[in-house]
Protein backbone atom coordinates (compact mmCIF):
# COMPACT_ATOMS: atom_id res chain seq x y z
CA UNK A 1 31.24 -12.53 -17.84
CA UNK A 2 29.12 -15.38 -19.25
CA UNK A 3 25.93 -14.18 -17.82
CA UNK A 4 25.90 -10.48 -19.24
CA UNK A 5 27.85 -11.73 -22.39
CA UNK A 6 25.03 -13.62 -24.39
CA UNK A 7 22.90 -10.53 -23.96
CA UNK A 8 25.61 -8.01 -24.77
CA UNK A 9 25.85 -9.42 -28.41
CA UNK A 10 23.71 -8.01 -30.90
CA UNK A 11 22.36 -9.23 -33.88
CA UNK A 12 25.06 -9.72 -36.41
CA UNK A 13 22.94 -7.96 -39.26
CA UNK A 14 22.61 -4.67 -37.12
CA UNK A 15 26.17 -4.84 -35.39
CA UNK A 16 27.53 -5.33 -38.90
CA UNK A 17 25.64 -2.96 -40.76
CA UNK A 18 25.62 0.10 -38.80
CA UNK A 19 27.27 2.66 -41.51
CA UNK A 20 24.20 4.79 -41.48
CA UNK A 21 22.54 7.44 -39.01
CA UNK A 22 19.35 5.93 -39.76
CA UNK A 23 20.59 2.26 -39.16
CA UNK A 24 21.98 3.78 -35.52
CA UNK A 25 18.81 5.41 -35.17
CA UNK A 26 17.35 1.89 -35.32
CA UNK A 27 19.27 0.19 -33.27
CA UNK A 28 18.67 2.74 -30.51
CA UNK A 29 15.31 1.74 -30.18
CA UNK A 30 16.47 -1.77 -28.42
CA UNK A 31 18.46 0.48 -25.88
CA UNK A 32 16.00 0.77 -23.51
CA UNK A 33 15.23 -2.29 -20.93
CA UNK A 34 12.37 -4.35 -22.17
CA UNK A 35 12.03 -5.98 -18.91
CA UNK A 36 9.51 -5.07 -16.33
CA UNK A 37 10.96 -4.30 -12.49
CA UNK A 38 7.53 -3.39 -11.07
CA UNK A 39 6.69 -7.14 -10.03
CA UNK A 40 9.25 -8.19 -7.73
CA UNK A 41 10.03 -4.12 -6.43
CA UNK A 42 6.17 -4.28 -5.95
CA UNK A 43 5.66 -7.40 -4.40
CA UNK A 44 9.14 -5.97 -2.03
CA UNK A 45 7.82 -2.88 -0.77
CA UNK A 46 5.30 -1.86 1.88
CA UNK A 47 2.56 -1.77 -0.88
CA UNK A 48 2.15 -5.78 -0.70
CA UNK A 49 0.56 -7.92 1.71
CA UNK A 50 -0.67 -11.41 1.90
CA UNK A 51 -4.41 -11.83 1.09
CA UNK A 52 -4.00 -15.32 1.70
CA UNK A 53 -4.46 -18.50 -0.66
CA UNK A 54 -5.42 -17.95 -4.29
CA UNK A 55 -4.56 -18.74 -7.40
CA UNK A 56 -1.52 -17.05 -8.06
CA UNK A 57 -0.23 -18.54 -4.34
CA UNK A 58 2.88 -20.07 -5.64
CA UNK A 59 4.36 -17.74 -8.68
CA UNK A 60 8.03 -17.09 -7.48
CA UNK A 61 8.22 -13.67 -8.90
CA UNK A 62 6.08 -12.84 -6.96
CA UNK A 63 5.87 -14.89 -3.23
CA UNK A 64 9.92 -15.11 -3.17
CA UNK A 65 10.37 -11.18 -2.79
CA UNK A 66 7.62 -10.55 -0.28
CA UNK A 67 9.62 -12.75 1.87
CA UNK A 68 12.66 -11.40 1.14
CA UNK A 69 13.82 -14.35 -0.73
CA UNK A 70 15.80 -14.41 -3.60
CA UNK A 71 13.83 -15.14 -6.51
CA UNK A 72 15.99 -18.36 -8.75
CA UNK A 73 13.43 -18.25 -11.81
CA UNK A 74 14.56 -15.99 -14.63
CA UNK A 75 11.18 -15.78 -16.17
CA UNK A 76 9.77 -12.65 -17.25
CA UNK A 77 8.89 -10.29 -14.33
CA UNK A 78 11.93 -11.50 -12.71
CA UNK A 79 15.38 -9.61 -11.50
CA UNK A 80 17.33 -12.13 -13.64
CA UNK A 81 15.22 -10.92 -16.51
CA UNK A 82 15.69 -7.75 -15.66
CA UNK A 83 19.51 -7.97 -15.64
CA UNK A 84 19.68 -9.47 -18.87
CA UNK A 85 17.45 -7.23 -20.65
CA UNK A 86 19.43 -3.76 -19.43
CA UNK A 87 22.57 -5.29 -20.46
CA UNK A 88 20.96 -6.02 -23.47
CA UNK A 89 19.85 -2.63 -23.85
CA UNK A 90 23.58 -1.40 -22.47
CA UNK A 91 24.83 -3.15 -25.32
CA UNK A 92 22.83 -1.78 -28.10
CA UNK A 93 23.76 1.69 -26.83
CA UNK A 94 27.68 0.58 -26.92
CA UNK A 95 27.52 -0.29 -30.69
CA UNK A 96 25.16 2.81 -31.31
CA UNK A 97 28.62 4.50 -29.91
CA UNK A 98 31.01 2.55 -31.87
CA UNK A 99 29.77 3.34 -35.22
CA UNK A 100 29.10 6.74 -34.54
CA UNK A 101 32.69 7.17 -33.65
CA UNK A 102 33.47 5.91 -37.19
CA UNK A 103 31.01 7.99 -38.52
CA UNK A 104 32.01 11.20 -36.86
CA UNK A 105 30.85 13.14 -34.47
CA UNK A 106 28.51 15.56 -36.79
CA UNK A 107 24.80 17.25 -36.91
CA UNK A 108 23.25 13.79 -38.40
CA UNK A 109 24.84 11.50 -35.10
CA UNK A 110 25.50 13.98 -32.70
CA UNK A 111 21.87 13.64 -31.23
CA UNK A 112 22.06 10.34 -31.70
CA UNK A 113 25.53 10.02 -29.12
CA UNK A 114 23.34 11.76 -26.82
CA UNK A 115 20.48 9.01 -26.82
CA UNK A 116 23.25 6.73 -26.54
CA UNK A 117 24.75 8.13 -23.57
CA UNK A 118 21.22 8.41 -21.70
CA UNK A 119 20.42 5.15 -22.43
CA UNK A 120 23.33 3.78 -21.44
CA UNK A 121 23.56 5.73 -18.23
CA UNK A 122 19.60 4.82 -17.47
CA UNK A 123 20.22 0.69 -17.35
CA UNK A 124 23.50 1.43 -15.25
CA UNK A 125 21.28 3.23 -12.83
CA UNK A 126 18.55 1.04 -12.63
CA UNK A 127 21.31 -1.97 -12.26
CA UNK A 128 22.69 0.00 -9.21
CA UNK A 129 19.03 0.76 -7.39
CA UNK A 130 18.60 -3.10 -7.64
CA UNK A 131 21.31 -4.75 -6.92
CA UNK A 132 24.07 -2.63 -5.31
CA UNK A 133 23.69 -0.46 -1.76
CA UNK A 134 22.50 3.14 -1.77
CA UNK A 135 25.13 5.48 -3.11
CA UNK A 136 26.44 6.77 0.86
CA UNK A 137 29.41 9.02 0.33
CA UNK A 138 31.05 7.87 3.48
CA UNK A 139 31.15 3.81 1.69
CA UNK A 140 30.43 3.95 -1.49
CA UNK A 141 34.11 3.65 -2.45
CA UNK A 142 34.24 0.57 -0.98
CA UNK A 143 30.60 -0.97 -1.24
CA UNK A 144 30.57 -3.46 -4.37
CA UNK A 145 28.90 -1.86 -7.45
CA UNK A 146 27.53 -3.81 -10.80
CA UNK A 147 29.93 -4.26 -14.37
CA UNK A 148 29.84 -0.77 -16.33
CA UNK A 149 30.20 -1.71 -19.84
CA UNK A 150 31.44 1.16 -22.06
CA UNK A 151 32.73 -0.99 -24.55
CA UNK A 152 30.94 -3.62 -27.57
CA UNK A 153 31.09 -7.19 -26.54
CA UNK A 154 34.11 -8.52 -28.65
CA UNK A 155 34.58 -11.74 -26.81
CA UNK A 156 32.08 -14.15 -24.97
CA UNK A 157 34.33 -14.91 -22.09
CA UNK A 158 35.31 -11.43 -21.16
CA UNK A 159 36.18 -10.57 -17.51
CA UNK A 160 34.31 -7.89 -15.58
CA UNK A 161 34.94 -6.65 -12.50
CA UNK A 162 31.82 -5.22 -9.94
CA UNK A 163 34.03 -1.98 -8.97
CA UNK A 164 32.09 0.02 -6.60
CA UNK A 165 29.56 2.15 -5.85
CA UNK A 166 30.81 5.52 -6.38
CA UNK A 167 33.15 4.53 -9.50
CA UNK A 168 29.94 3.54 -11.10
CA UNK A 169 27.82 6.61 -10.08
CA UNK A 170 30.75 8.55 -11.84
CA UNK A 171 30.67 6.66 -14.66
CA UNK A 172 27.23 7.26 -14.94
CA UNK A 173 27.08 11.14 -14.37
CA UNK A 174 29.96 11.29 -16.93
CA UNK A 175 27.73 9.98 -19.81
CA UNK A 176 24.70 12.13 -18.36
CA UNK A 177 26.73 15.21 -18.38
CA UNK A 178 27.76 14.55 -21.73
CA UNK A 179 25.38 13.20 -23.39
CA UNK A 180 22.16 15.30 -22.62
CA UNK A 181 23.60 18.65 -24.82
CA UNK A 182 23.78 16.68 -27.14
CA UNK A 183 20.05 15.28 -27.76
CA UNK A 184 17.51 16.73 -29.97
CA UNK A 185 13.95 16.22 -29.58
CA UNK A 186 13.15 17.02 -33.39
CA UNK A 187 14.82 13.77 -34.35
CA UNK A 188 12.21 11.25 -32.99
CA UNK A 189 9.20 10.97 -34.51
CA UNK A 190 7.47 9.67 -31.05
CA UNK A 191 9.11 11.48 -28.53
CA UNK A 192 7.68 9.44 -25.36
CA UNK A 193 9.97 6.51 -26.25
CA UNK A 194 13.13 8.38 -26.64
CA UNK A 195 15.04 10.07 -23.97
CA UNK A 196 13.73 13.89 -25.07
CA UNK A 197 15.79 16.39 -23.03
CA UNK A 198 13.18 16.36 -20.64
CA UNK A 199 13.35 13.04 -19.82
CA UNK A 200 16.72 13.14 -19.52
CA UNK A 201 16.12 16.05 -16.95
CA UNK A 202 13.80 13.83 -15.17
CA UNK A 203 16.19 11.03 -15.24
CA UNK A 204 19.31 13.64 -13.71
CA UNK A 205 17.14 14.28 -11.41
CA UNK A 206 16.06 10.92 -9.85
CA UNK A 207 19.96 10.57 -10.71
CA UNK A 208 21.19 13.30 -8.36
CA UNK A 209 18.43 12.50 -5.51
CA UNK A 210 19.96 9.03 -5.47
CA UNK A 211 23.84 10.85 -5.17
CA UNK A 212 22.67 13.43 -2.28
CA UNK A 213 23.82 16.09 -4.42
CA UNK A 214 20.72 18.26 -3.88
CA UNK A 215 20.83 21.66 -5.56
CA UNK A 216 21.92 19.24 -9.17
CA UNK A 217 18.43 17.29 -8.38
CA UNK A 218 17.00 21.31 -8.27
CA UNK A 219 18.29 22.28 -11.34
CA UNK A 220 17.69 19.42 -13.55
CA UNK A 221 13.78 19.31 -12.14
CA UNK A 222 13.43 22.79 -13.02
CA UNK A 223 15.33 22.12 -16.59
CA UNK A 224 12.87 19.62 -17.25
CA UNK A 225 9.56 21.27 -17.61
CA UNK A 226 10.09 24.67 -15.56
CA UNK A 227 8.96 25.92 -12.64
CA UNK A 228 5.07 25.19 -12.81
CA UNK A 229 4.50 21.46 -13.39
CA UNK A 230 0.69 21.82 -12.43
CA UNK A 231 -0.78 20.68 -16.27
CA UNK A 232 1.68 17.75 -16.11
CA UNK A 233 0.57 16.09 -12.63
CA UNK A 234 -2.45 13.20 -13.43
CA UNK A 235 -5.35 14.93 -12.07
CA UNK A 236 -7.16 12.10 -10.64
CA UNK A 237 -9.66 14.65 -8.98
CA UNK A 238 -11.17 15.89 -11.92
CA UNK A 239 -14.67 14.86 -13.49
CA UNK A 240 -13.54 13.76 -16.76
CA UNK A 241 -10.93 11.49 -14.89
CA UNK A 242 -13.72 10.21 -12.87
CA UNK A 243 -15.82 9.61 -15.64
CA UNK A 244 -13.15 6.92 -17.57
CA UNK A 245 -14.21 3.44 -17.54
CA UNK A 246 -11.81 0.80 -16.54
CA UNK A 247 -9.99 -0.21 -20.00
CA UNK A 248 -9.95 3.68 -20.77
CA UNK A 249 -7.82 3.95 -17.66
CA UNK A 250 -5.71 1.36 -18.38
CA UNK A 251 -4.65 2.64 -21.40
CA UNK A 252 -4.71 6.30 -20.63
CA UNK A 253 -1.85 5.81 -17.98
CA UNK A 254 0.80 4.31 -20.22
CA UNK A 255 -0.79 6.20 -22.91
CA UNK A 256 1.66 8.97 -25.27
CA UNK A 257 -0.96 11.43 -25.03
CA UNK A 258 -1.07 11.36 -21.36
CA UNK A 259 0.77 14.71 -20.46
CA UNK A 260 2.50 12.82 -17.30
CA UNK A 261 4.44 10.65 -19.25
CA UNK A 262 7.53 11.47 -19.95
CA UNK A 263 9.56 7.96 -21.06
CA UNK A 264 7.73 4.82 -22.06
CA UNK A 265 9.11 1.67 -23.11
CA UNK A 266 6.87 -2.09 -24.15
CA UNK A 267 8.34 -4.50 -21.98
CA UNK A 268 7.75 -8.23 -21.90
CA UNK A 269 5.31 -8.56 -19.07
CA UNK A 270 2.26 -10.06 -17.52
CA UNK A 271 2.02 -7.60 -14.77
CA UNK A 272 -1.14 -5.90 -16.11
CA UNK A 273 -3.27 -8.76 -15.74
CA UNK A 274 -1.34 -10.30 -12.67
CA UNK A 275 -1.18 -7.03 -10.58
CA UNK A 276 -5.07 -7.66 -9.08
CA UNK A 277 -4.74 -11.18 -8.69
CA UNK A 278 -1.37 -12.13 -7.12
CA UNK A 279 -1.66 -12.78 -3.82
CA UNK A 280 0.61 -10.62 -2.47
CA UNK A 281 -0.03 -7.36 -3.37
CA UNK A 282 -2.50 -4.40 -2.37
CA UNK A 283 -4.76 -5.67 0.18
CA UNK A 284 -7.90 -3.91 1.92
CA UNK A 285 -5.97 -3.11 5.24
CA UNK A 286 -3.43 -1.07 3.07
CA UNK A 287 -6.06 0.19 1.00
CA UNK A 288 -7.54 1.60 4.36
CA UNK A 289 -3.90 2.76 5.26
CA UNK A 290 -3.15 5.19 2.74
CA UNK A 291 -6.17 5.94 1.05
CA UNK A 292 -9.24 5.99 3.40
CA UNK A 293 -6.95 6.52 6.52
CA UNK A 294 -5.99 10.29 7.77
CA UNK A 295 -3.79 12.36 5.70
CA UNK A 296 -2.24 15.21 5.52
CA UNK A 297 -4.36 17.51 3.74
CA UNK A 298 -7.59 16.15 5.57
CA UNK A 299 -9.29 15.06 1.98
CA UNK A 300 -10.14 11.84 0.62
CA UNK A 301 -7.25 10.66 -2.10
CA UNK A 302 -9.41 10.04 -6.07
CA UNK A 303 -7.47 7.38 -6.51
CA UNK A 304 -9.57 5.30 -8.30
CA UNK A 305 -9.92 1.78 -6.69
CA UNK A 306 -11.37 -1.26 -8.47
CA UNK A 307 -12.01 -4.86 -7.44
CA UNK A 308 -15.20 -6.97 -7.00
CA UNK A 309 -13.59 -8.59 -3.67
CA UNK A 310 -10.67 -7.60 -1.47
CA UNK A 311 -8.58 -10.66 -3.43
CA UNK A 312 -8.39 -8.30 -6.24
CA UNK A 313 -8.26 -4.54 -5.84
CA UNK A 314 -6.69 -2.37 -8.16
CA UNK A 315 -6.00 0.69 -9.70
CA UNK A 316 -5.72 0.08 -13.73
CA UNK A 317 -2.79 1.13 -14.96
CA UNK A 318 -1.65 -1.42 -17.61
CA UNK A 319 -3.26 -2.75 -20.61
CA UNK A 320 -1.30 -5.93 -22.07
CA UNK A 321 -0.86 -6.15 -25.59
CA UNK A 322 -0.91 -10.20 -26.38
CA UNK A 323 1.51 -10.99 -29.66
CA UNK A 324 0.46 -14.65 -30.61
CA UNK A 325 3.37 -16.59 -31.58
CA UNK A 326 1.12 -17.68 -34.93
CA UNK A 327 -1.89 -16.14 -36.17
CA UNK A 328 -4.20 -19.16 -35.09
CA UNK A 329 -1.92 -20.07 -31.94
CA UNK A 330 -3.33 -20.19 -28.31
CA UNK A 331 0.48 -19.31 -27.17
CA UNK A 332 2.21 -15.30 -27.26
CA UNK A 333 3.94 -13.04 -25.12
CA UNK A 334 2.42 -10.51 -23.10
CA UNK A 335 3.37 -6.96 -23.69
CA UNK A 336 2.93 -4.11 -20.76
CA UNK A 337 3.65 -0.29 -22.13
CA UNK A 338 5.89 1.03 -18.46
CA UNK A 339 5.99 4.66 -17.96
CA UNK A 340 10.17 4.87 -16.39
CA UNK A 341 9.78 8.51 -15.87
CA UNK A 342 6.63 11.08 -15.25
CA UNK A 343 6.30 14.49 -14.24
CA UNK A 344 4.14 12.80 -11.17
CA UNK A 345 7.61 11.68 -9.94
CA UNK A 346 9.57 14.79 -10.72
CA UNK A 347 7.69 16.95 -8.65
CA UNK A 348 8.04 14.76 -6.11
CA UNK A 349 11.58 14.44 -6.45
CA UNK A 350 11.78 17.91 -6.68
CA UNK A 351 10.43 18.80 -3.73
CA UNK A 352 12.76 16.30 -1.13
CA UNK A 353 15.47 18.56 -3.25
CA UNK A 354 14.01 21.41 -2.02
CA UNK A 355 13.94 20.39 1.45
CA UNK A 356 17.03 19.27 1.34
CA UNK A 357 18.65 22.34 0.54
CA UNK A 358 16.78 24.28 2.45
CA UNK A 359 14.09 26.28 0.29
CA UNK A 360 10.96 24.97 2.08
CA UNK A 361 8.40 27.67 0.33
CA UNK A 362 9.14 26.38 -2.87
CA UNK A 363 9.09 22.14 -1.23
CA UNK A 364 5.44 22.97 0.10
CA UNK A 365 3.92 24.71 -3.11
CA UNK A 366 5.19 21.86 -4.72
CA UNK A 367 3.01 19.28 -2.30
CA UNK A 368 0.08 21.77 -2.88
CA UNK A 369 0.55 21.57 -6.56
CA UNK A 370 0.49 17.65 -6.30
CA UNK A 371 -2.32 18.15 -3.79
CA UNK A 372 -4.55 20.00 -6.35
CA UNK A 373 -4.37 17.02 -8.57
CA UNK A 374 -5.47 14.05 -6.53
CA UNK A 375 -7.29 15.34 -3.76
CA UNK A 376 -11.34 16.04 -2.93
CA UNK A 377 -13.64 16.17 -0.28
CA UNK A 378 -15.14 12.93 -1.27
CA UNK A 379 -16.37 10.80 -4.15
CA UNK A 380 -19.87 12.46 -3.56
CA UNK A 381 -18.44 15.80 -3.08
CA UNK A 382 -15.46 15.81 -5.78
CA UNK A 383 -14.53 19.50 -5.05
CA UNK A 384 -10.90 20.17 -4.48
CA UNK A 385 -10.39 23.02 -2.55
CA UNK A 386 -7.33 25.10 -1.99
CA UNK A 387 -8.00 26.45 1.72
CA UNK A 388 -8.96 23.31 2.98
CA UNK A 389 -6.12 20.65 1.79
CA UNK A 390 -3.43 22.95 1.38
CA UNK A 391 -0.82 21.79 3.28
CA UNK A 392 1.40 24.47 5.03
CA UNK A 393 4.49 24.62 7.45
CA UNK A 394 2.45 24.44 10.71
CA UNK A 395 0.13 21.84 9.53
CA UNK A 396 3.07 19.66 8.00
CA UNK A 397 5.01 19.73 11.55
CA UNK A 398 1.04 18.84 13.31
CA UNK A 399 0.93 16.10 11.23
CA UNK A 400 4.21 14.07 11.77
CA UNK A 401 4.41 15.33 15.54
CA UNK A 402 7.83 16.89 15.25
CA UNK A 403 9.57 20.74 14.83
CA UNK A 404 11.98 19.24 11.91
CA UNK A 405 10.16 20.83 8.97
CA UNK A 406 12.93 19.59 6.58
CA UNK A 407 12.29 16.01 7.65
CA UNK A 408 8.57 16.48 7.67
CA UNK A 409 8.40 17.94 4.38
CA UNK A 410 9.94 14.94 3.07
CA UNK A 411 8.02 12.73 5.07
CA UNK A 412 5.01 14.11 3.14
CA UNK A 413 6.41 13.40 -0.21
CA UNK A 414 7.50 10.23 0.24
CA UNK A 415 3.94 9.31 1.41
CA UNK A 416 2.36 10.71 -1.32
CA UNK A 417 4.65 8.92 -3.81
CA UNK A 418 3.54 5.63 -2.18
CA UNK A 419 -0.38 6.05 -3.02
CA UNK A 420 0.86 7.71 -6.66
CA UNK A 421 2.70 5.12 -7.38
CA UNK A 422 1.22 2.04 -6.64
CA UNK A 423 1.55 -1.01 -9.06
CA UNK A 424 4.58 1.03 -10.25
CA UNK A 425 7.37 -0.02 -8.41
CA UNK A 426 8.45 3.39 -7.18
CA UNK A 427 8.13 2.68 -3.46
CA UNK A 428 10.95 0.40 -3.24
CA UNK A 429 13.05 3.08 -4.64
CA UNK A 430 12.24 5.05 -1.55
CA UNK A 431 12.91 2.04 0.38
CA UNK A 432 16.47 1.61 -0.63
CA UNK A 433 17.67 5.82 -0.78
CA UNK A 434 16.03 6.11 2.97
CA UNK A 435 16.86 2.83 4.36
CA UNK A 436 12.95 2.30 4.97
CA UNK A 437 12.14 -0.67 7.29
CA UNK A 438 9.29 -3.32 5.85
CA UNK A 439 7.40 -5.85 7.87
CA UNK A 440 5.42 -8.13 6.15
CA UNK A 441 2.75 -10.70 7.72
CA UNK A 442 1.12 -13.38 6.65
CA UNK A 443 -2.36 -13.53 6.38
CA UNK A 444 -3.12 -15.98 8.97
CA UNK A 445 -0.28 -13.82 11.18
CA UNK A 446 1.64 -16.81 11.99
CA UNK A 447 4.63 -15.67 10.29
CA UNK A 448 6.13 -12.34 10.16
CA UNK A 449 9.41 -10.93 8.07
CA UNK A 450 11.14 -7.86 8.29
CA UNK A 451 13.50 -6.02 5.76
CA UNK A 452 15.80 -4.11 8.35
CA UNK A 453 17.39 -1.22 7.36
CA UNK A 454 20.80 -2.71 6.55
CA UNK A 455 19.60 -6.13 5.40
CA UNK A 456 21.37 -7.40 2.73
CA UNK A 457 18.02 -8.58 1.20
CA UNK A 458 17.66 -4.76 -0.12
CA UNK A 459 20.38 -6.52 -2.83
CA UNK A 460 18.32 -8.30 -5.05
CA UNK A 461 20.82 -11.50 -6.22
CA UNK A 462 22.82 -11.20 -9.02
CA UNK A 463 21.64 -14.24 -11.69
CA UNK A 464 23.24 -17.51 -11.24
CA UNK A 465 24.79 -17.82 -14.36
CA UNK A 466 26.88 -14.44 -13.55
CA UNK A 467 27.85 -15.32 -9.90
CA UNK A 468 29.39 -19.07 -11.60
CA UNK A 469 31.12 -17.11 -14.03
CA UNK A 470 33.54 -15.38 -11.13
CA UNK A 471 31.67 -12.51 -9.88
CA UNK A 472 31.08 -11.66 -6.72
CA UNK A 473 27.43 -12.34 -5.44
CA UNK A 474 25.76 -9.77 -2.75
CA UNK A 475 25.71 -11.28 0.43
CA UNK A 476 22.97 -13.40 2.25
């Protein structure tokens, strides 16, 4: 397959040279995407509208997926990007594998196999939520999945075949299952850009939510980081939070040393100084949606909003690092730090598993615990308190108007995983697993699309240089 192949090869010096745990250890670094998804799953999701004409008016990456358009660019911050860069990183992990093989499976590599796996079994993943359907066990055997590569490139032309759905997901929980005994935290000398066995727990977890196999998502969540993830959650609602200025922010949320963070990984991007100025993206009427609007727990959301005009409200989150491609040159590439997993999510996750299998105490103290982290009376009353905006059974089934706690209870956390996560690109993960229906409208409301529940625009398009090579496109 032409279009994965020139980014499965690897450098000749470290494909050639890898007779060395420390060489493999290298090369592992490059097994993680360096692409950004957040633009286009952004710009996708119910967290985007149009705030009419401005500057950015006409950059693809962004415009193309609001309308549910497939975006043709392969720029950076684009799904062809994307693609290219996890198969990129697939392949780094598939030599990492190779040599260690030849090395032997020992004490010095076995930790290293583990990475390997993870890695491997992340950019398979994220391939799938993009451009395959949700895993359904009633058609995943049939629905179309992406090429798993399990093997070193050894020929440009090679031949790969989509399989489907659920032969992917198993390939994937194979090398989870297999590889995550195997990792050792001790090993990396900064743990937040390695797959630590917590992340990997976090990781199974989103994993198994995606799979519908429930009590698995349970039991990885509470692997990760126990029971009580309260000193993990960004507390948004405290003063020293409140008293960050703007660049502080920026850096303190893809920061090492911010406890939520649990994987990070540079990626070439310009999303952190696009986010506020694109023009679709978060507008005042979503702002008063789900942040000013009624919630659940009666508070005000800390969230903290910046933005001198509605054309550019924002929450900072990423601080670009510029590389200049000289040291007097007016010409780089911008580099955005992405958290991929945080305990923030993992709660969250965790607590649809609870639901989902039933244990409803433990889904709710969950909510409360994220509730004690972002939630106040107001900006001039920043006082969170517990017997006001807890949320409990009764006031969960008030809220959403039905008797179906189980469904309620997940209603709740998918909402608050929309205002945690915007500018992340989580939502459109929620989008896809629970076949969430998105209307966008233009500004002037003269023109209105919709992303129906079994659109095949949920598919982002496979590049074009991998549909001309034989495989099978998604369909339009």
């Amino acid at each position: 397959m032409l279009g994965c192949s020139k980014f499965l090869e690897t450098p000749p010096d470290l494909r050639t040279e890898l007779d060395s745990p420390s060489k493999i250890a290298e090369l592992l670094t490059s097994a993680y995407p360096r692409g950004n998804y957040i633009p286009f799953t952004e710009s996708a999701s119910d967290n985007a509208g149009d705030k009419g004409m401005t500057s950015s008016s006409n950059v693809q990456t962004n415009m193309n997926p609001w309308m549910f358009l497939d975006v043709e660019t392969n720029d950076s911050d684009s799904p062809t990007y994307y693609w290219y860069t996890a198969y990129k990183a697939i392949s780094a992990s598939n030599h990492a594998l190779e040599a260690i093989e030849k090395l032997g499976l020992n004490m010095q590599t076995a930790s290293l196999k583990g990475e390997a796996l993870l890695t491997r079994a992340y950019a398979h993943h994220m391939l799938a939520i993009l451009y395959c359907k949700d895993y359904e066990p009633e058609t995943s055997a049939s629905d179309p999945g992406i090429p798993f590569i399990d093997k070193p490139e050894k020929f440009v032309l090679n031949k790969y075949e989509r399989g489907t759905v659920k032969g992917l997901y198993d390939l994937i929980e194979k090398d989870i299952v297999e590889g995550l005994p195997l990792l050792d935290d001790n090993r990396y000398k900064v743990k937040k850009y390695h797959f630590t066995k917590t992340a990997a727990h976090a990781f199974a977890t989103r994993f198994y939510l995606f799979k519908h196999n429930y009590t698995k998502a349970v039991e990885h969540a509470n692997l990760a980081l126990g029971e009580n993830l309260s000193n993990y959650i960004r507390p948004v609602n405290n003063r020293a939070f409140a008293a960050m200025e703007y660049l502080t922010l920026q850096q303190w949320y893809s920061s090492t040393e911010n406890p939520t963070n649990l994987l990070l990984v540079e990626a070439v991007s310009s999303w952190g100084r696009d986010l506020a100025f694109n023009r679709f993206g978060f507008t005042a009427p979503i702002l008063g949606e789900i942040i000013f609007g009624n919630n659940i727990t009666t508070g005000r959301f800390a969230y903290p909003i910046y933005g001198g005009t509605d054309y550019s409200l924002n929450i900072p989150k990423f601080r670009e690092h510029f590389v200049k491609g000289s040291l007097n040159a007016a010409y780089g590439i911008p580099y955005n730090m992405i958290p991929l997993l945080t305990a923030d999510e993992l709660l969250l996750n965790r607590a649809e598993a609870y639901a989902r299998v039933k244990n409803f105490d433990k889904a709710i103290a969950d909510l409360n615990t994220f509730i004690s982290r972002k939630v106040y009376y107001s900006p001039d009353q920043p006082v969170y308190e517990p017997k006001v905006h807890n949320v409990n059974s009764n006031r969960i089934n008030g809220f959403y108007g039905s008797l179906n706690l189980e469904e309620n209870i997940i209603k709740a956390a998918l909402d608050f995983k929309r205002r945690e996560f915007l500018f992340e690109g989580l939502r459109w993960f929620d989008i896809v697993r629970h076949k969430i229906v998105v209307t966008h409208r233009t500004h002037d409301e003269k023109e209105t699309y919709v992303l129906g529940a079994n659109s095949p625009m949920r598919l982002f398009q496979l590049p074009a240089e991998v549909v001309l090579s034989g495989v099978q496109p998604n369909p339009r």
